[in-house]
PDB file of N, CA and C in Angstrom:
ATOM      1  N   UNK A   1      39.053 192.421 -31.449  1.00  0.00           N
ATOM      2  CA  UNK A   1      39.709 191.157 -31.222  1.00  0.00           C
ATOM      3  C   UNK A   1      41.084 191.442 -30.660  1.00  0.00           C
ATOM      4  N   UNK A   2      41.516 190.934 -29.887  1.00  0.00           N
ATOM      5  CA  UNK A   2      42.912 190.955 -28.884  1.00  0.00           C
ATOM      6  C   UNK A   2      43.600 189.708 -29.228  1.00  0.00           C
ATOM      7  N   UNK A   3      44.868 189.915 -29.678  1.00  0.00           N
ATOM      8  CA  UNK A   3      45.764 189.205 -30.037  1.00  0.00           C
ATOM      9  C   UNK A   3      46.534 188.897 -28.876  1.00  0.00           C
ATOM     10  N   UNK A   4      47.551 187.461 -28.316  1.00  0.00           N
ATOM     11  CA  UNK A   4      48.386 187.270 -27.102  1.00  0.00           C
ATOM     12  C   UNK A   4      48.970 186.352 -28.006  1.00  0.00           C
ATOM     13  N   UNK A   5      49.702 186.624 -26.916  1.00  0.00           N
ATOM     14  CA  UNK A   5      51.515 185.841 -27.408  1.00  0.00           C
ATOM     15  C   UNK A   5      50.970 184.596 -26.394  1.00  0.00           C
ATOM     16  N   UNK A   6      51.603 183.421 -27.353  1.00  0.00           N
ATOM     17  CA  UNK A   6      50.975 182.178 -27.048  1.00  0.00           C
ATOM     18  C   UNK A   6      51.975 181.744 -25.760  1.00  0.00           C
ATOM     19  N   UNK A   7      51.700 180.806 -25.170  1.00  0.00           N
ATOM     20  CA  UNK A   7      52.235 180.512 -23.825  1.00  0.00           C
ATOM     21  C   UNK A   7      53.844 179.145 -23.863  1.00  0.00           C
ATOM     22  N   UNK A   8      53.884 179.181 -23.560  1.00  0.00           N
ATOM     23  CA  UNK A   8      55.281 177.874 -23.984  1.00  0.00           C
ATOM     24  C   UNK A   8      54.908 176.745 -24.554  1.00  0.00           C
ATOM     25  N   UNK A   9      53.883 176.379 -24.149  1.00  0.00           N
ATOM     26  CA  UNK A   9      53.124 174.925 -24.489  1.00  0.00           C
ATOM     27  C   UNK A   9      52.709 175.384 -25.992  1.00  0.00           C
ATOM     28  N   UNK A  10      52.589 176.251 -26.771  1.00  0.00           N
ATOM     29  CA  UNK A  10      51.701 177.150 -27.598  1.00  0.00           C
ATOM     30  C   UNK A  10      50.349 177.280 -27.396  1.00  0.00           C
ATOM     31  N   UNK A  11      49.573 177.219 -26.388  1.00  0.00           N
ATOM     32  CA  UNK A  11      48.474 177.810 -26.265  1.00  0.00           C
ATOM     33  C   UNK A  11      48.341 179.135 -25.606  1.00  0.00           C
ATOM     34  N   UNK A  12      47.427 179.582 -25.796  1.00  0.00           N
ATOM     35  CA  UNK A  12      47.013 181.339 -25.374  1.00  0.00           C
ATOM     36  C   UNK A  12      46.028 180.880 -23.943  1.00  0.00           C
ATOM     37  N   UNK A  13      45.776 181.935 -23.608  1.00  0.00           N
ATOM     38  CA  UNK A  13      44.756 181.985 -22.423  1.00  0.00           C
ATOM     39  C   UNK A  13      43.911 182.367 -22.605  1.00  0.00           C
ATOM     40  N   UNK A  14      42.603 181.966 -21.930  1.00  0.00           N
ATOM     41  CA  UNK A  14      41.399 182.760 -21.838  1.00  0.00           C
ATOM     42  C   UNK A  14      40.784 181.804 -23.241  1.00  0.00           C
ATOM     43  N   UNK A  15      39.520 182.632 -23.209  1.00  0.00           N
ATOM     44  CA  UNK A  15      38.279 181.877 -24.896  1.00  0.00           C
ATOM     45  C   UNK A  15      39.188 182.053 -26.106  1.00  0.00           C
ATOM     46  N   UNK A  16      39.021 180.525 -26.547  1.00  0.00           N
ATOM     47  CA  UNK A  16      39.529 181.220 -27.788  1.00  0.00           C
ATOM     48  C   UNK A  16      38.779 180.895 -29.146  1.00  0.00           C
ATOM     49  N   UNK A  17      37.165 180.916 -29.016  1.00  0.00           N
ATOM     50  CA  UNK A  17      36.614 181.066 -29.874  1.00  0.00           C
ATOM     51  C   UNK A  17      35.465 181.934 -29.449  1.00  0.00           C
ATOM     52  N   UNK A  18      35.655 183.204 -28.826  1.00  0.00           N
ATOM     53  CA  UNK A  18      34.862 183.891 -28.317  1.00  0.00           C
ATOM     54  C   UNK A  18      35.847 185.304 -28.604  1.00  0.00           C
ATOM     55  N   UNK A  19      35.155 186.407 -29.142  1.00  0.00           N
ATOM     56  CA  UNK A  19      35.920 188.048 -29.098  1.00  0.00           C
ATOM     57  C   UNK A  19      36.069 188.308 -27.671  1.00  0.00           C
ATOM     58  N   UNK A  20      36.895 189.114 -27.416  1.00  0.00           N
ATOM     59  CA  UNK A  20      36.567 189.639 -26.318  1.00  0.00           C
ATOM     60  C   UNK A  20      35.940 190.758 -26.060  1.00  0.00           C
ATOM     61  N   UNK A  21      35.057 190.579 -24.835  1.00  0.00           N
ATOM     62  CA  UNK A  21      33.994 191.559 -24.966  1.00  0.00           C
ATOM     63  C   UNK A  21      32.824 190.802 -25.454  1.00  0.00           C
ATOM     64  N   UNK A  22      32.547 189.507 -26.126  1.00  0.00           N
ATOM     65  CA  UNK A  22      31.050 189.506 -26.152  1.00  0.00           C
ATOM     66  C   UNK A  22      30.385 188.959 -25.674  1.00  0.00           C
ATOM     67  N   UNK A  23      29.288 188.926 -25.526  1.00  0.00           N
ATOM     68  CA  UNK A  23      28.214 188.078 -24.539  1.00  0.00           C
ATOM     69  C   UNK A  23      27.326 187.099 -25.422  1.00  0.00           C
ATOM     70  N   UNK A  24      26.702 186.028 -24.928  1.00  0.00           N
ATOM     71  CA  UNK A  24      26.231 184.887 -25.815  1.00  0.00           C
ATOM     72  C   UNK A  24      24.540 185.655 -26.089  1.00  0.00           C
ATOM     73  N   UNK A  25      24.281 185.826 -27.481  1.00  0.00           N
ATOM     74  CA  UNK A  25      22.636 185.946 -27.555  1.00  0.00           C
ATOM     75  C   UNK A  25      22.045 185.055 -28.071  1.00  0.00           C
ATOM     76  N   UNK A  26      20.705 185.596 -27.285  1.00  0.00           N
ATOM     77  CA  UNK A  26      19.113 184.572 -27.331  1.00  0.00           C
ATOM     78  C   UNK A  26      18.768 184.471 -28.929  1.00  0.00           C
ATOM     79  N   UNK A  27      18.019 183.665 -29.144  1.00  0.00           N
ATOM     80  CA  UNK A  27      17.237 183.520 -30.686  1.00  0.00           C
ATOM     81  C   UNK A  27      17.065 185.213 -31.032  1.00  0.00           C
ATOM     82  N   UNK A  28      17.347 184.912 -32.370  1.00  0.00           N
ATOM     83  CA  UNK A  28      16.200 186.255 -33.151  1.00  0.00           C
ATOM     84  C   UNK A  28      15.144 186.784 -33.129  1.00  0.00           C
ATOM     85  N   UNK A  29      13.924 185.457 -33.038  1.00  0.00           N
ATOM     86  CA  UNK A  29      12.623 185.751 -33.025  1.00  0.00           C
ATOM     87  C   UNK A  29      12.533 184.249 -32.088  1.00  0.00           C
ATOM     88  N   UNK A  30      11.154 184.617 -31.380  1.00  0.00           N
ATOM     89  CA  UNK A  30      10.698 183.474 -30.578  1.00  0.00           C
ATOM     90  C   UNK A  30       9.787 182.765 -31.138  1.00  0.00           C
ATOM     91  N   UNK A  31       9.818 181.234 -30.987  1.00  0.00           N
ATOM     92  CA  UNK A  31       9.010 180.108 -31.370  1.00  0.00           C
ATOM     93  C   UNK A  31       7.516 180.850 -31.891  1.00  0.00           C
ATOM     94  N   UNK A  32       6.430 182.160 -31.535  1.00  0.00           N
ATOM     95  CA  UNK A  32       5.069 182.364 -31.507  1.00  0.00           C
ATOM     96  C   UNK A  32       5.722 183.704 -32.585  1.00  0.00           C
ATOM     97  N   UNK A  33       6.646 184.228 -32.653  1.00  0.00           N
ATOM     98  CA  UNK A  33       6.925 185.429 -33.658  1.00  0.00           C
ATOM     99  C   UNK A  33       6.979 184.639 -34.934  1.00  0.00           C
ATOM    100  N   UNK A  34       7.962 183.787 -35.108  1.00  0.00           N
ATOM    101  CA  UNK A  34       8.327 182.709 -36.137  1.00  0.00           C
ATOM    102  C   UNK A  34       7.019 182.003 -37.039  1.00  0.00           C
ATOM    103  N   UNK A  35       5.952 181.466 -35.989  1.00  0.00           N
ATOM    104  CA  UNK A  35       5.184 181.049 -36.546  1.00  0.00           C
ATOM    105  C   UNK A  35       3.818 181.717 -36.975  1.00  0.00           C
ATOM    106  N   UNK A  36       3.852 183.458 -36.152  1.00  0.00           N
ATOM    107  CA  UNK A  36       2.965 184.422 -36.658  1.00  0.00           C
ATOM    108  C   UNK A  36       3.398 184.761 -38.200  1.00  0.00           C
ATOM    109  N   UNK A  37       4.608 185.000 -38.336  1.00  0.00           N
ATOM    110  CA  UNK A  37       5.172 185.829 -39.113  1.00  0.00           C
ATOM    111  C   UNK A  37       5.354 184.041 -40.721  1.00  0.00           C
ATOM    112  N   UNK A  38       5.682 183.408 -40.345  1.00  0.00           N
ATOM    113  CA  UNK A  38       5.409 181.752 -41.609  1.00  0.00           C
ATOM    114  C   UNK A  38       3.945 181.733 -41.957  1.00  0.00           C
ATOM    115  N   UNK A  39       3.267 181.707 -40.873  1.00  0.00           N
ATOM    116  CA  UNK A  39       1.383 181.451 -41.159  1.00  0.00           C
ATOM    117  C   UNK A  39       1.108 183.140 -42.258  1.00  0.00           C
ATOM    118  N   UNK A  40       1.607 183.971 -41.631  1.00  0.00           N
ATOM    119  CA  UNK A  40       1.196 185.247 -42.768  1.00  0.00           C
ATOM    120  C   UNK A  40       1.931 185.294 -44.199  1.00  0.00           C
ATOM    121  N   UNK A  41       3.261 184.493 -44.155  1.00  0.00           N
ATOM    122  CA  UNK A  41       3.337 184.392 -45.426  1.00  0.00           C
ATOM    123  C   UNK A  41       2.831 183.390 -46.163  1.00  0.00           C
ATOM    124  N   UNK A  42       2.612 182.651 -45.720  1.00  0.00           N
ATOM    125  CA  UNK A  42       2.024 181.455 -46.538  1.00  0.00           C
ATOM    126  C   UNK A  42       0.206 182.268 -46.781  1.00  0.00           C
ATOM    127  N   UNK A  43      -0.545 182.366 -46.347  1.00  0.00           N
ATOM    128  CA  UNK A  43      -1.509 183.340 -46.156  1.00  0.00           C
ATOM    129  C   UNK A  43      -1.624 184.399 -47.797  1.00  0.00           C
ATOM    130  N   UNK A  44      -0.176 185.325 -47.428  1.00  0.00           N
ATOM    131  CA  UNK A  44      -0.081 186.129 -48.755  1.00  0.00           C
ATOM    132  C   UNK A  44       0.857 185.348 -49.808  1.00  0.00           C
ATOM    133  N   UNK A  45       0.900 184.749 -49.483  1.00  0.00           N
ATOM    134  CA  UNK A  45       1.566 183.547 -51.022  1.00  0.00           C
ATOM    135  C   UNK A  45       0.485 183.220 -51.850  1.00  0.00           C
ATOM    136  N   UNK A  46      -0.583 182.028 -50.919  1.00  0.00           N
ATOM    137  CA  UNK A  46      -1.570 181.768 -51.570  1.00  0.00           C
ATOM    138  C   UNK A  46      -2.407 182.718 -51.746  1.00  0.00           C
ATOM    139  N   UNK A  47      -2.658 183.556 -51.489  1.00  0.00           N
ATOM    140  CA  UNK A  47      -3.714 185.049 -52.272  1.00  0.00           C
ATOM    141  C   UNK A  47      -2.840 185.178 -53.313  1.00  0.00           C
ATOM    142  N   UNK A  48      -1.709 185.474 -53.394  1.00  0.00           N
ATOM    143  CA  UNK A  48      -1.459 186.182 -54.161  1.00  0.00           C
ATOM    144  C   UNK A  48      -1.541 185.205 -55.786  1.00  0.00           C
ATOM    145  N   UNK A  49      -1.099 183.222 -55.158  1.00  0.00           N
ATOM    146  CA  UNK A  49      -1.080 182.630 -56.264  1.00  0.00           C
ATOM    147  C   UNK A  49      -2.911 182.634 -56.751  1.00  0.00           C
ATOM    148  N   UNK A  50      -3.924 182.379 -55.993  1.00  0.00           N
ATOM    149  CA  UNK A  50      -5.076 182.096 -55.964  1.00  0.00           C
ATOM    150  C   UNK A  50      -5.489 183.266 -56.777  1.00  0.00           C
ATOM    151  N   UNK A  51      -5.460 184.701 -57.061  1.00  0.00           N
ATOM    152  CA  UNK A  51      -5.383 185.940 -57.575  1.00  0.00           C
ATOM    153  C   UNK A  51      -4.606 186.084 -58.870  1.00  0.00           C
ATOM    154  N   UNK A  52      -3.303 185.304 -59.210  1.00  0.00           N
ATOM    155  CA  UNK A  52      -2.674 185.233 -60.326  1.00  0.00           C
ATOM    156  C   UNK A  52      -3.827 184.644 -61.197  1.00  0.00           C
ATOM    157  N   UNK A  53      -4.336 183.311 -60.593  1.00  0.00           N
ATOM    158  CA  UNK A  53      -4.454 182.321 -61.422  1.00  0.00           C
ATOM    159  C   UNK A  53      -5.858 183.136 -61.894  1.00  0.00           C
ATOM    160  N   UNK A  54      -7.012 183.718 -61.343  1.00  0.00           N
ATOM    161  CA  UNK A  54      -7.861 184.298 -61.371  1.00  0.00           C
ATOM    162  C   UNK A  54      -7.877 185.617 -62.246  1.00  0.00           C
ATOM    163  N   UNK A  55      -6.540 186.503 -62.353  1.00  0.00           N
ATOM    164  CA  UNK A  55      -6.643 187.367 -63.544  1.00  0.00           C
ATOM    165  C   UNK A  55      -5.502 187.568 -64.102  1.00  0.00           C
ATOM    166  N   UNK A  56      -4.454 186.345 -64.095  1.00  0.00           N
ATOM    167  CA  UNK A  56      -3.439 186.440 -64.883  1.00  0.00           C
ATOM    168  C   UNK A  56      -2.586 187.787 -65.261  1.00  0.00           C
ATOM    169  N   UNK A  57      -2.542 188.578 -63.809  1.00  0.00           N
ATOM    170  CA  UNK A  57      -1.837 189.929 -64.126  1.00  0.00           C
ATOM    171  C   UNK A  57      -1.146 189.840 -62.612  1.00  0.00           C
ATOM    172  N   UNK A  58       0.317 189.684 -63.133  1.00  0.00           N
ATOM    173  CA  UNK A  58       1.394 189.938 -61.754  1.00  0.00           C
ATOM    174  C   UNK A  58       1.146 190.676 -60.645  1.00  0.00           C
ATOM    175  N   UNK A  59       1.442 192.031 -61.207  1.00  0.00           N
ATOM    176  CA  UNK A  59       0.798 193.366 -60.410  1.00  0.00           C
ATOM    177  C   UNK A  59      -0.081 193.131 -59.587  1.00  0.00           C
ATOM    178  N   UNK A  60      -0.756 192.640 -60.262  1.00  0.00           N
ATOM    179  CA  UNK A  60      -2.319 192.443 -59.191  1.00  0.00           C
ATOM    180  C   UNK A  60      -2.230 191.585 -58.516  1.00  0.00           C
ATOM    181  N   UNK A  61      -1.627 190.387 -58.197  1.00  0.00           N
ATOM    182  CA  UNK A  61      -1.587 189.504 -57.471  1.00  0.00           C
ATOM    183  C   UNK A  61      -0.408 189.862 -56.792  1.00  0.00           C
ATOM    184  N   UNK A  62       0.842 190.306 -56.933  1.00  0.00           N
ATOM    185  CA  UNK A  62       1.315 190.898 -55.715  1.00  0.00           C
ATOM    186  C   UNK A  62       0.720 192.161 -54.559  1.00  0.00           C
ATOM    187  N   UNK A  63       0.022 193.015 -55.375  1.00  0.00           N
ATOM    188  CA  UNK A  63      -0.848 193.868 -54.757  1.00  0.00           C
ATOM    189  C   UNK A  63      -2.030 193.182 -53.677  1.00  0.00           C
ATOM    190  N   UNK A  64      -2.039 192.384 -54.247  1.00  0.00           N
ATOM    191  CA  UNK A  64      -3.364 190.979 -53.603  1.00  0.00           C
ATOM    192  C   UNK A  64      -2.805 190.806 -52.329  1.00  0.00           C
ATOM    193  N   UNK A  65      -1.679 190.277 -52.306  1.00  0.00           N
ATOM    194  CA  UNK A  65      -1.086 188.885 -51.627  1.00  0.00           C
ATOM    195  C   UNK A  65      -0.233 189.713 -50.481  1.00  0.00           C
ATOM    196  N   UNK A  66       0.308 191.217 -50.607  1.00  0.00           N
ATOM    197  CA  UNK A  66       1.040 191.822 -49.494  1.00  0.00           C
ATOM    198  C   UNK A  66       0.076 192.848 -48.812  1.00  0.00           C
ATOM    199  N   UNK A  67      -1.429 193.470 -48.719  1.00  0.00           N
ATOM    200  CA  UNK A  67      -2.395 193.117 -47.824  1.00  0.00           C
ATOM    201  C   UNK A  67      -2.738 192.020 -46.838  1.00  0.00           C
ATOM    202  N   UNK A  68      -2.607 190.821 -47.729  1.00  0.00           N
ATOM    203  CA  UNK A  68      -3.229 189.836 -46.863  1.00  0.00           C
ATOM    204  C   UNK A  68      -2.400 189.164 -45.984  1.00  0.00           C
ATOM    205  N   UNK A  69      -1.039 189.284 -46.363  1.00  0.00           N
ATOM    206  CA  UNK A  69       0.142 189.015 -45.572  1.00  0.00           C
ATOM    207  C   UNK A  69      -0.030 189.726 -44.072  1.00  0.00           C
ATOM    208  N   UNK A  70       0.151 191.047 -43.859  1.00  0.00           N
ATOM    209  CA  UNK A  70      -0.052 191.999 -43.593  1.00  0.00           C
ATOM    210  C   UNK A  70      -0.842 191.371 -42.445  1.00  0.00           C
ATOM    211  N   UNK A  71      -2.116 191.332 -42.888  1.00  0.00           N
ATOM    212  CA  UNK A  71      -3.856 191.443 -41.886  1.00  0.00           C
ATOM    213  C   UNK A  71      -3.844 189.685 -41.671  1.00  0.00           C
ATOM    214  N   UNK A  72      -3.302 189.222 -41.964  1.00  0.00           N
ATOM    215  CA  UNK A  72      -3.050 187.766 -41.264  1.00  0.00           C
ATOM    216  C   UNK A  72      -1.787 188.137 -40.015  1.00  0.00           C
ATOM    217  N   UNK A  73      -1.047 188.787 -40.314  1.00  0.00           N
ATOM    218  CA  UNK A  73      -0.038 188.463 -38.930  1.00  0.00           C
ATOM    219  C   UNK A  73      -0.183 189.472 -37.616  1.00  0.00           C
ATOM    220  N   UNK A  74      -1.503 190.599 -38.197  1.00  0.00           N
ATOM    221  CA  UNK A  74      -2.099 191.111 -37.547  1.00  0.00           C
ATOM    222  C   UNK A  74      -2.828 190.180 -36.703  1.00  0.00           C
ATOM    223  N   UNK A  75      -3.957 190.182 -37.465  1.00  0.00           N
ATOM    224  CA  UNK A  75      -4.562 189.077 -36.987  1.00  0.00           C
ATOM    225  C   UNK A  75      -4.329 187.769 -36.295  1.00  0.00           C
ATOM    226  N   UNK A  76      -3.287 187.216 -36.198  1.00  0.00           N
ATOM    227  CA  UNK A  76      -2.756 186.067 -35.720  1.00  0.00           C
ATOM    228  C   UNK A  76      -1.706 186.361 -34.433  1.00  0.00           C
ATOM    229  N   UNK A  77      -1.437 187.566 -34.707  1.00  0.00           N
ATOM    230  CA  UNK A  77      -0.827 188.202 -33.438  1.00  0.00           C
ATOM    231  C   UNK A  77      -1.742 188.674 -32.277  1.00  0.00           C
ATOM    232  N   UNK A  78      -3.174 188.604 -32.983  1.00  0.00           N
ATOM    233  CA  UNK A  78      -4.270 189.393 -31.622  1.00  0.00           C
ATOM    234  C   UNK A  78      -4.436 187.991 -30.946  1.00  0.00           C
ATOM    235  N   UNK A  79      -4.352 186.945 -31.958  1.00  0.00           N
ATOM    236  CA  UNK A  79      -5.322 186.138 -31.737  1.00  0.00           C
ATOM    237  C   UNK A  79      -4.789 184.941 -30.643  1.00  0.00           C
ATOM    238  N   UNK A  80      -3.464 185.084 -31.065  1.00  0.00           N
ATOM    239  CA  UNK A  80      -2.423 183.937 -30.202  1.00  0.00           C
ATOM    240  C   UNK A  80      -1.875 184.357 -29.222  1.00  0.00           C
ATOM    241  N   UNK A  81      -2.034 184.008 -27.619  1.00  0.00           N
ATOM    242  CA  UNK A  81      -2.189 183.971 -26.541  1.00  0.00           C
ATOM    243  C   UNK A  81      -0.355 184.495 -26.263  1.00  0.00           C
ATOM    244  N   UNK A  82       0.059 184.953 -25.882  1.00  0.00           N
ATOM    245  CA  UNK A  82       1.177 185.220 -25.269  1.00  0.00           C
ATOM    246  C   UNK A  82       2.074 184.513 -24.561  1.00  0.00           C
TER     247      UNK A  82
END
């Protein structure tokens, strides 16, 4: 960050809610990453709750539910068009 001596009027020159030196970036993830990556968790959520409820042992239903996470966003990544 670059500091300036303010001008008579008291304003500075140039951005002044911008560093200098940086450039504006794009999203994080794109609209089809976002919704590969939401559809697989919801996917290993419900395994994993559907699996709780079925043998009432944590362990096992997290063990359940981060496979299926997994092979859903696999899967949903082959499957959704580019």
């Amino acid at each position: 960050m670059t500091l300036r001596r303010p001008e008579p009027d008291g304003n500075t020159n140039g951005a002044k809610s911008e560093l200098s030196g940086s450039a504006p970036r794009g999203a994080l993830l794109g609209l089809r990453e976002a919704a590969i990556l939401f559809a697989g968790l919801v996917v290993g959520v419900t395994t994993g709750i559907l699996t709780y409820l079925a043998v009432h042992n944590l362990p096992e239903a997290v063990l359940a539910g981060i496979p299926a996470c997994a092979a859903a966003i696999t899967f949903l990544d082959k499957i959704i068009s580019r």
